[in-house]
Every structure is written in structure tokens, then in C-alpha cells.
Protein backbone atom coordinates (compact mmCIF):
# COMPACT_ATOMS: atom_id res chain seq x y z
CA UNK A 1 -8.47 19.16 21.89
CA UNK A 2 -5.00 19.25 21.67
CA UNK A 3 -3.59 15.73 22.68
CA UNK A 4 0.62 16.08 23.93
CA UNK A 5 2.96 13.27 24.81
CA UNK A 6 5.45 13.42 27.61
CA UNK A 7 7.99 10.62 28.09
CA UNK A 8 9.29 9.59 31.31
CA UNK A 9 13.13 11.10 30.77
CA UNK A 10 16.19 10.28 33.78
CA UNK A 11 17.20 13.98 33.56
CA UNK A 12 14.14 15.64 33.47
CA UNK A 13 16.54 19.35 33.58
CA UNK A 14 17.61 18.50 29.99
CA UNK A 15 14.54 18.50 28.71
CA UNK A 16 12.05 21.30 28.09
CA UNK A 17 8.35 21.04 26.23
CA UNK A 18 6.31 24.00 26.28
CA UNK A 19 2.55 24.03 25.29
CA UNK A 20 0.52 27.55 24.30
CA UNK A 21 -2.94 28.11 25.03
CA UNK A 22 -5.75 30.59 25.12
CA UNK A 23 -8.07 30.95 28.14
CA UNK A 24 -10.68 27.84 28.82
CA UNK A 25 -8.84 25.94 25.73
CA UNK A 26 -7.82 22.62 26.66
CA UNK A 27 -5.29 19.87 26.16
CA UNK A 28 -4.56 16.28 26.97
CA UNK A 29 -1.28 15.37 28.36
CA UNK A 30 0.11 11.84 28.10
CA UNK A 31 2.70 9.82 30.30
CA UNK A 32 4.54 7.16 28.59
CA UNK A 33 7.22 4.93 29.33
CA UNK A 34 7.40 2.77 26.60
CA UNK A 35 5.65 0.17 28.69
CA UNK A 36 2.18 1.57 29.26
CA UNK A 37 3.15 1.39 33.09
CA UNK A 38 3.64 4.79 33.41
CA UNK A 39 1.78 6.30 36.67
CA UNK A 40 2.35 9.83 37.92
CA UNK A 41 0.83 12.94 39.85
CA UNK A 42 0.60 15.77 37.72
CA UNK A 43 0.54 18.95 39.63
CA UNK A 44 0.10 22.29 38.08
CA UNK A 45 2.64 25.26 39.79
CA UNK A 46 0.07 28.08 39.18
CA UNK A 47 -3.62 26.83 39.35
CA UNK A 48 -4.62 30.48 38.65
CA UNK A 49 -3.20 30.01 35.34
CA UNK A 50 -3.95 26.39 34.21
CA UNK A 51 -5.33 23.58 36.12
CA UNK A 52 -4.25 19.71 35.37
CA UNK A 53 -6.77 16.75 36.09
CA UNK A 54 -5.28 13.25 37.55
CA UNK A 55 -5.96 11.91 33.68
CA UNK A 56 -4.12 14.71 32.08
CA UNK A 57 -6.45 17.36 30.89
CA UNK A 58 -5.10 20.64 31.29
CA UNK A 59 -7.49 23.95 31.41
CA UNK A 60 -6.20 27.13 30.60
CA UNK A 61 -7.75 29.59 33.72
CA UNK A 62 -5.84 32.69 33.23
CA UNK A 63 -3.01 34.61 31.33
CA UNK A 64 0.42 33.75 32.35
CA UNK A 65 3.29 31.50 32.53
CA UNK A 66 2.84 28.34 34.49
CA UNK A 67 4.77 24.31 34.87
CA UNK A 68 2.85 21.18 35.36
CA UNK A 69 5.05 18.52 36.97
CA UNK A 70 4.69 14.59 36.51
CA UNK A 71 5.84 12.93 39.38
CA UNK A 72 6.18 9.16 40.26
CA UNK A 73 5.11 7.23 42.80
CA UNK A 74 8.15 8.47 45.21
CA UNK A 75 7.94 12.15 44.67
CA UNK A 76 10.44 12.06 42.34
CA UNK A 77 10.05 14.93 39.37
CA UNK A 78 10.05 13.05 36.12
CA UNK A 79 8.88 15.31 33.31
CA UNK A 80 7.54 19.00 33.55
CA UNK A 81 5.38 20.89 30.61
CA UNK A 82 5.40 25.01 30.10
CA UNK A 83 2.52 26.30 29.84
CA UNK A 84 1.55 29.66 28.62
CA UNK A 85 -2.40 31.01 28.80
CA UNK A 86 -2.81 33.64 26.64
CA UNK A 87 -5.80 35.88 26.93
């Protein structure tokens, strides 16, 4: 398993990450924010593509392009992840 970091960041637009994967491979992502405080959703924008689990374990479903979004505890986006499922 493929274990990837994401950091809380203030402009989340400036900042891309992008993570490749072939169907029903895995990964881990991680929220940090230098303080081991860090709570977020994660959400995945295409489920048909990858799915994302509440700890961070992402499942690639399908071929395609898709974004998982952390957000905090007010909605607010504060990191986002490409992901691209390969068949």
C-alpha cells in the first residue's frame, strides 16, 4: 500500500498532488497539520472511479480521472488529491 501525505495548505488552488493507480490498488492518504490535530472529511468527486474511507484509504473502482477533497470541520476545502485509475 501506497501511504501519501497531504498538508493542510491556506490556498489550497496553489497546490496540486496527483496520485496514479490501477483498478482495486489502494492507497493511504494522510492529513497533517503539523500538530497531529488535523480532522477532515474526505470526499471523493467520482465514486465510480475511486472511493475514499473516513481514515484515508482510497480504492481505485474504475478508469478515469477523479479529486478527493479534505475538508474541515466548517466545509471549508483544505487540500484536494488527483487521482487517476488506470485499467
Amino acid at each position: 500500500m501506497l501511504n501519501l501525505f497531504i498538508f493542510w495548505w491556506f490556498k489550497t488552488d496553489d497546490y496540486r498532488l496527483a496520485v496514479d493507480l490501477k483498478v482495486d490498488k489502494i492507497c493511504r492518504l494522510t492529513l497533517d497539520d503539523y500538530t497531529n490535530t488535523a480532522t477532515a472529511t474526505l470526499t471523493s468527486m467520482d465514486p465510480s472511479v475511486a472511493t475514499v474511507s473516513s481514515s484515508g484509504k482510497v480504492k481505485a473502482a474504475g478508469a478515469g480521472l477523479t479529486v478527493i477533497t479534505a475538508s474541515d470541520v466548517d466545509g471549508k476545502k483544505v487540500g484536494q488529491v488527483y487521482v487517476r485509475v488506470r485499467a
